[in-house]
Protein backbone atom coordinates (compact mmCIF):
# COMPACT_ATOMS: atom_id res chain seq x y z
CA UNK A 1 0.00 0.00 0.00
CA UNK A 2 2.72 2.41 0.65
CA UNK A 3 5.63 1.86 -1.96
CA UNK A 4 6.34 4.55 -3.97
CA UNK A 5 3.94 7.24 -2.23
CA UNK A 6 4.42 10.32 -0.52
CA UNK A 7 1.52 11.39 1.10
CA UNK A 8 0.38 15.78 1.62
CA UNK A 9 -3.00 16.82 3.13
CA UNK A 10 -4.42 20.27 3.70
CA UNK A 11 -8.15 21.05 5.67
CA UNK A 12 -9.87 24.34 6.22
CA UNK A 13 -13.05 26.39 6.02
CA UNK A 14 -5.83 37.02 21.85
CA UNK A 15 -2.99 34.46 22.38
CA UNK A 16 -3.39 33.62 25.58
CA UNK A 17 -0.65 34.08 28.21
CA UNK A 18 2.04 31.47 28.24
CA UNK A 19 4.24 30.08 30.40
CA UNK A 20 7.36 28.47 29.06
CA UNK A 21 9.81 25.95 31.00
CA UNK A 22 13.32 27.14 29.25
CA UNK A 23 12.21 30.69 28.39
CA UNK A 24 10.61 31.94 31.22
CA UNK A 25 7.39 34.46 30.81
CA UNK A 26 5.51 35.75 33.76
CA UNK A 27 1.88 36.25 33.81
CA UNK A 28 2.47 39.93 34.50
CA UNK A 29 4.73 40.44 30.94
CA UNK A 30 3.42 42.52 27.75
CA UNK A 31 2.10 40.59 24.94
CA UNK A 32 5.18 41.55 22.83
CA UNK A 33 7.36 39.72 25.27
CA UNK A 34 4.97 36.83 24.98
CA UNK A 35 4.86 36.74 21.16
CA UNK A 36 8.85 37.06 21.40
CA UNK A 37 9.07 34.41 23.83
CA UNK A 38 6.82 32.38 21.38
CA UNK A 39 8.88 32.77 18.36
CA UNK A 40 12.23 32.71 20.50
CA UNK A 41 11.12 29.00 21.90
CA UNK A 42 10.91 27.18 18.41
CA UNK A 43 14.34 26.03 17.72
CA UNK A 44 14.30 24.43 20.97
CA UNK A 45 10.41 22.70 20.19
CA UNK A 46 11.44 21.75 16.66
CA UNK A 47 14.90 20.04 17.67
CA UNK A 48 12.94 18.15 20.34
CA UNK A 49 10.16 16.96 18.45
CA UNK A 50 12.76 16.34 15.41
CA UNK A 51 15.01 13.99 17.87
CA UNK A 52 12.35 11.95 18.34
CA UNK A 53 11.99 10.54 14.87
CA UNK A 54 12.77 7.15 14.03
CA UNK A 55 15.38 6.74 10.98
CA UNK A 56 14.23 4.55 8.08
CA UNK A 57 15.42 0.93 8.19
CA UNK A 58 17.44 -0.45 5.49
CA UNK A 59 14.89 -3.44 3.42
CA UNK A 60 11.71 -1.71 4.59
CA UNK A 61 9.35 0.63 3.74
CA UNK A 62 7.63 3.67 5.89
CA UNK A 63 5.26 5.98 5.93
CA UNK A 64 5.78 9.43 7.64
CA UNK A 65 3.23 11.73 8.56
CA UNK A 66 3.51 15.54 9.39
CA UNK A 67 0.51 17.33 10.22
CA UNK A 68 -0.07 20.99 10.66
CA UNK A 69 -2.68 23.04 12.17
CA UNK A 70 -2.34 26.46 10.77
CA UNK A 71 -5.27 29.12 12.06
CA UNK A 72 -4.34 29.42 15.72
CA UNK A 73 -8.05 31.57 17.20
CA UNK A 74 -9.96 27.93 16.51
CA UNK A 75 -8.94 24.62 18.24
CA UNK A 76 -11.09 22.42 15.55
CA UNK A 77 -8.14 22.82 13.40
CA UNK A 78 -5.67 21.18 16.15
CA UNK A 79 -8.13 18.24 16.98
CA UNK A 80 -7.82 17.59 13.97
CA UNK A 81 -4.51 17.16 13.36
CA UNK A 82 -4.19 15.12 16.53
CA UNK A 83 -6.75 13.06 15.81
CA UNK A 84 -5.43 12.07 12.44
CA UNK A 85 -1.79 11.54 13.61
CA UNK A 86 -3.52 8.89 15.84
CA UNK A 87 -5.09 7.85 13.23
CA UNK A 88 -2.00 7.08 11.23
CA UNK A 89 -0.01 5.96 14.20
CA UNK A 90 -2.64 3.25 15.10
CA UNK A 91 -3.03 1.94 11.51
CA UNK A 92 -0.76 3.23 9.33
CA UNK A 93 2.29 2.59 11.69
CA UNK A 94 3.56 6.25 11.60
CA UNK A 95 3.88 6.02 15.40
CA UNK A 96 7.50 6.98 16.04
CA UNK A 97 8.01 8.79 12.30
CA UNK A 98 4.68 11.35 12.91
CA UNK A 99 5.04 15.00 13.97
CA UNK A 100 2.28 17.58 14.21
CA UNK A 101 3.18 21.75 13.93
CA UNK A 102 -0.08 23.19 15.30
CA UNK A 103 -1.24 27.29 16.32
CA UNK A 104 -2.72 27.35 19.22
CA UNK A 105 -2.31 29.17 22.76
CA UNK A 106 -2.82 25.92 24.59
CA UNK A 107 0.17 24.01 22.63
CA UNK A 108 2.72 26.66 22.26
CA UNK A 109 4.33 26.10 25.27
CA UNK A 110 5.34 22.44 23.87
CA UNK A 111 4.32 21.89 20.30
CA UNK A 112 6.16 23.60 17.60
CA UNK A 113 4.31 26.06 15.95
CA UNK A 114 2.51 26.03 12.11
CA UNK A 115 4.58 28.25 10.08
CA UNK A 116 6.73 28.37 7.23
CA UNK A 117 9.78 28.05 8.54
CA UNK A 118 8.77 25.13 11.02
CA UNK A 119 7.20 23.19 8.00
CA UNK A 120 10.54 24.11 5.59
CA UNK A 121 12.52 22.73 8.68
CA UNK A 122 10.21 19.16 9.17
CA UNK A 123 10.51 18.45 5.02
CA UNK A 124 14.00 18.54 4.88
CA UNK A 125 14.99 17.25 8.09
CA UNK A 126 12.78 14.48 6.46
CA UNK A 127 14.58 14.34 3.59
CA UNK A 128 17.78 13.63 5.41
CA UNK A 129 16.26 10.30 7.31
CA UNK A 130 13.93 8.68 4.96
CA UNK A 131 14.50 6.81 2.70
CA UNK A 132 13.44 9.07 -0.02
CA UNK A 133 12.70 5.85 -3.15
CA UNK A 134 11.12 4.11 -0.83
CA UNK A 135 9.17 5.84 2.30
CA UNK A 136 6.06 7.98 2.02
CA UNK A 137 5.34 11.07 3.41
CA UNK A 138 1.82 12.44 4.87
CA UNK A 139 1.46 16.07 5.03
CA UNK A 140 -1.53 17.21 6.35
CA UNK A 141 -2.30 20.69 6.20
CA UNK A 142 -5.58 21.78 7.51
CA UNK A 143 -7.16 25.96 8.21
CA UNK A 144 -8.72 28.53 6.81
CA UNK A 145 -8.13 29.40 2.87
CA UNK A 146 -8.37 31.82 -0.30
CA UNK A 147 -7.57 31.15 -3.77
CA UNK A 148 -3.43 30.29 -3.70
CA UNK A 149 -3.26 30.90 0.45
CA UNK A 150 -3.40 28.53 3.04
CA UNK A 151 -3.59 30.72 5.96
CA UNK A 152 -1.10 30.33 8.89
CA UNK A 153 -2.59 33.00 11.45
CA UNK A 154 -2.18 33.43 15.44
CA UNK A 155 -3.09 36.58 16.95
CA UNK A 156 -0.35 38.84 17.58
CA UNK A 157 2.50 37.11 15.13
CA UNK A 158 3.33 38.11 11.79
CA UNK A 159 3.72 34.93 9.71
CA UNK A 160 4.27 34.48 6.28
CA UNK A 161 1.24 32.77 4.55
CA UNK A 162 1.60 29.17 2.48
CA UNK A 163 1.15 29.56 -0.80
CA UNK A 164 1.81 26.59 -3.99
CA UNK A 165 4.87 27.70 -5.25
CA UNK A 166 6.12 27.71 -1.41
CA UNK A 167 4.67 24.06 -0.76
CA UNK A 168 6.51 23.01 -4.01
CA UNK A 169 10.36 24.41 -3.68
CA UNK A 170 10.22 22.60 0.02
CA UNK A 171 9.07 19.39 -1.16
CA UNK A 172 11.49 19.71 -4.01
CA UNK A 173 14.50 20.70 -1.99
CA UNK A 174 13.44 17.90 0.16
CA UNK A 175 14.57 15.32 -2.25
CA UNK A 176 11.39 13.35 -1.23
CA UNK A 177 10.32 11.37 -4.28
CA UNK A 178 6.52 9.91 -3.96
CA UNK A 179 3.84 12.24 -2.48
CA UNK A 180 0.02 12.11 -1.88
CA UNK A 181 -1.06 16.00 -1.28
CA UNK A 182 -4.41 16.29 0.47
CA UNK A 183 -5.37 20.14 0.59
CA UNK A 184 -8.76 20.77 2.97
CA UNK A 185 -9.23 24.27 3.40
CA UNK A 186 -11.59 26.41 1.15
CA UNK A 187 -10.28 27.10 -2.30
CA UNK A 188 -7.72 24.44 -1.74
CA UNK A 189 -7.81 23.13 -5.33
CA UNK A 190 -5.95 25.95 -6.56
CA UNK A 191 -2.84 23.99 -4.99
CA UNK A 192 -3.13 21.55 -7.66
CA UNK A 193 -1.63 22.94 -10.87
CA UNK A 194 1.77 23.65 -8.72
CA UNK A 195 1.95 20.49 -6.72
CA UNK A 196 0.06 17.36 -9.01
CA UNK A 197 2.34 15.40 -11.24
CA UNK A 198 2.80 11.49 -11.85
CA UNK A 199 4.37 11.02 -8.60
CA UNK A 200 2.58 13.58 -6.25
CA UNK A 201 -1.28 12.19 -5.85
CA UNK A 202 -3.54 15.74 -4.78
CA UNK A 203 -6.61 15.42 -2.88
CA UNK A 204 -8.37 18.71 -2.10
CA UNK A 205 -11.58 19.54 0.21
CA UNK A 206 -12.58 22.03 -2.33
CA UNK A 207 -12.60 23.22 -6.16
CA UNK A 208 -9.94 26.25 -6.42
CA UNK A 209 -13.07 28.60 -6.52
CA UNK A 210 -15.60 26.85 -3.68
CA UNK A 211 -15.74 27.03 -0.03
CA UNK A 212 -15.77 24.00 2.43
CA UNK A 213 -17.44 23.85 5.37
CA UNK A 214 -17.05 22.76 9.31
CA UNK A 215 -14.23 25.19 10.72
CA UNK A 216 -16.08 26.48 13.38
CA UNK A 217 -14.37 26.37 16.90
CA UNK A 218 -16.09 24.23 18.76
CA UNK A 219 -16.37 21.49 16.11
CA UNK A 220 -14.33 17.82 16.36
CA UNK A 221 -14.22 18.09 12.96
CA UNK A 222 -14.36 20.46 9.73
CA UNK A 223 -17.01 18.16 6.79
CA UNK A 224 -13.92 17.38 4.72
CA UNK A 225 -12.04 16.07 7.69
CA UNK A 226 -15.13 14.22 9.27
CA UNK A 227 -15.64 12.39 6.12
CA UNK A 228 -12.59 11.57 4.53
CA UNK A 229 -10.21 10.69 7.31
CA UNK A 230 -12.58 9.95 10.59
CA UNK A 231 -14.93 7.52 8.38
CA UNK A 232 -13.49 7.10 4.94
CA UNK A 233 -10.29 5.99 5.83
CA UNK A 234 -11.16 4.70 9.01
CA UNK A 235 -12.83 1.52 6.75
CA UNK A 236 -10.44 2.18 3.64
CA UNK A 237 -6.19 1.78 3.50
CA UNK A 238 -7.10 3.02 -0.33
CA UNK A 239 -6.43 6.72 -0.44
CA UNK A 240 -8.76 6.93 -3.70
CA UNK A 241 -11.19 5.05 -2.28
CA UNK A 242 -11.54 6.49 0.72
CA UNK A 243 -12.03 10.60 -0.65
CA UNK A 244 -14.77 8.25 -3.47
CA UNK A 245 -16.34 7.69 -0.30
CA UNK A 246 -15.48 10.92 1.37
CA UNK A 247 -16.87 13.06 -1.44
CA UNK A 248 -20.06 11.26 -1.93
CA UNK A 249 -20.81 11.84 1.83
CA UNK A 250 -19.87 15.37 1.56
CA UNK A 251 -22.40 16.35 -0.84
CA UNK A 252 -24.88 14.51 1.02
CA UNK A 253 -24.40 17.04 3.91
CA UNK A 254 -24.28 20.23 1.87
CA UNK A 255 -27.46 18.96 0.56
CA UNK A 256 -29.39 18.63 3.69
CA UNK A 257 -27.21 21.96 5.15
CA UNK A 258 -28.33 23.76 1.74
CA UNK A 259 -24.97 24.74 1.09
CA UNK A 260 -23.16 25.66 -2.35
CA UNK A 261 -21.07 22.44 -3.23
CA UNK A 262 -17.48 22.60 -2.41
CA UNK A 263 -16.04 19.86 -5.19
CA UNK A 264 -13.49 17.94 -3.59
CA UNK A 265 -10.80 16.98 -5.95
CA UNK A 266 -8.58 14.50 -6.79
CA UNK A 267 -5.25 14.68 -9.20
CA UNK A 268 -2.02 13.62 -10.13
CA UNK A 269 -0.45 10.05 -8.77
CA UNK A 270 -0.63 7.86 -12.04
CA UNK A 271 2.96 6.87 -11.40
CA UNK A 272 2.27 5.86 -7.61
CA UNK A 273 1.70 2.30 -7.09
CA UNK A 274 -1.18 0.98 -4.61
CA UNK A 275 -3.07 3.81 -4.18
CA UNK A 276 -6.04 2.71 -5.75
């Protein structure tokens, strides 16, 4: 199932005061000091959670999955990406190669956070200990989106946002050969004509020009999330399968919620074997 596949997924639709254990904030300092303490804090969370990754082993084949949370003001985006890394550690046997970068005041004090440069960091650390012919990798990227943006937002940091061309050079310089991209966010089929080819399978929540649904704050899960990775896959180890079963469920809901479709899409992978 998981020769010659590298796996990408994207879903979508003040910080509160932090204490760290190695830089100290107290509860009386400004929120500058706690946005600096923030940003000053992630070499030390992405070494950590980087250390803990298991090497590939010579004669076999692994997936890795890297998930990322990226609109920090609603927590429906980090259960997500938790729940799916369990997901993938419980059946997919990621547990020991997984890593999640998620924007949220009630992880930043141990999780390293969504942004570009933590994500740029993951892919080619990854590079460097897979075994990039053989393993797979599973990005995940799930928030809020516009046409070309995946947006990577926490109240009270200036981040740059994700865009295609940026998802592309890292996976490139990455030297990671077989990729599945799933994009959920709204307008996240407007990733596909930078990052679909014969070896890079893309699976979107959404047409480049539609809305999906689900990313309020007190949700488990957004629709596309809910149905293609908490049910779908849940019964499926076929990636194509499961988002056949996914979007067929999906419209069913917009249906009886009277929403305008969102079109989840599929493209790219015809040189990927298993997938099907």
């Amino acid at each position: 199932m998981l020769r010659n596949l590298r796996i990408i997924a994207i879903v979508a639709c003040g910080v509160a005061a932090v204490i760290f254990a190695h830089t100290a904030v107290s509860l009386g300092a400004s929120p500058s000091n706690q946005v600096q303490a923030i940003l000053d804090r992630q070499p030390y969370l992405l070494k950590r959670a980087l250390a803990e990754l298991k090497p590939a082993e010579q004669g076999s084949t692994h997936l890795y999955f890297v998930g990322l949370a990226g609109y920090g003001t609603e927590a429906v985006f980090k259960r997500e990406v938790v729940a799916v890394r369990q997901l993938f550690d419980e059946k997919f046997g990621t547990k020991g190669r997984s890593i999640a970068l998620i924007k949220h005041h009630t992880t930043a004090n141990e999780v390293p956070l969504a942004n570009v440069t933590n994500l740029d960091g993951v892919l080619q650390h990854l590079g460097r200990l897979m075994d990039v012919d053989r393993d797979t990798l599973l990005l995940f990227l799930t928030s809020h989106g516009v046409e070309g943006v995946l947006s990577l937002e926490m109240p009270g940091l200036k981040l740059k946002q994700l865009r295609p061309i940026d998802l592309r050079r890292m996976l490139s310089r990455s030297g990671i050969k077989n990729r599945v991209v799933i994009l959920s966010s709204c307008h996240s089929g407007s990733f596909i004509p930078a990052i679909a080819d014969a070896k890079t399978l893309v699976i979107t929540a959404s047409r480049a020009d539609r809305s999906s649904f689900g990313c309020e704050d007190q949700r488990e899960w957004t629709y596309f999330g809910d149905a293609y990775f908490n049910r779908a896959l849940r019964q499926e180890r076929s990636f194509r399968r499961a988002f056949n079963k996914a979007k067929e469920l999906i419209a069913r809901w917009e249906v009886r919620d009277r929403l305008i479709p969102s079109l989840p899409q599929i493209a790219g992978g015809e040189g990927l074997a298993e997938v099907d």
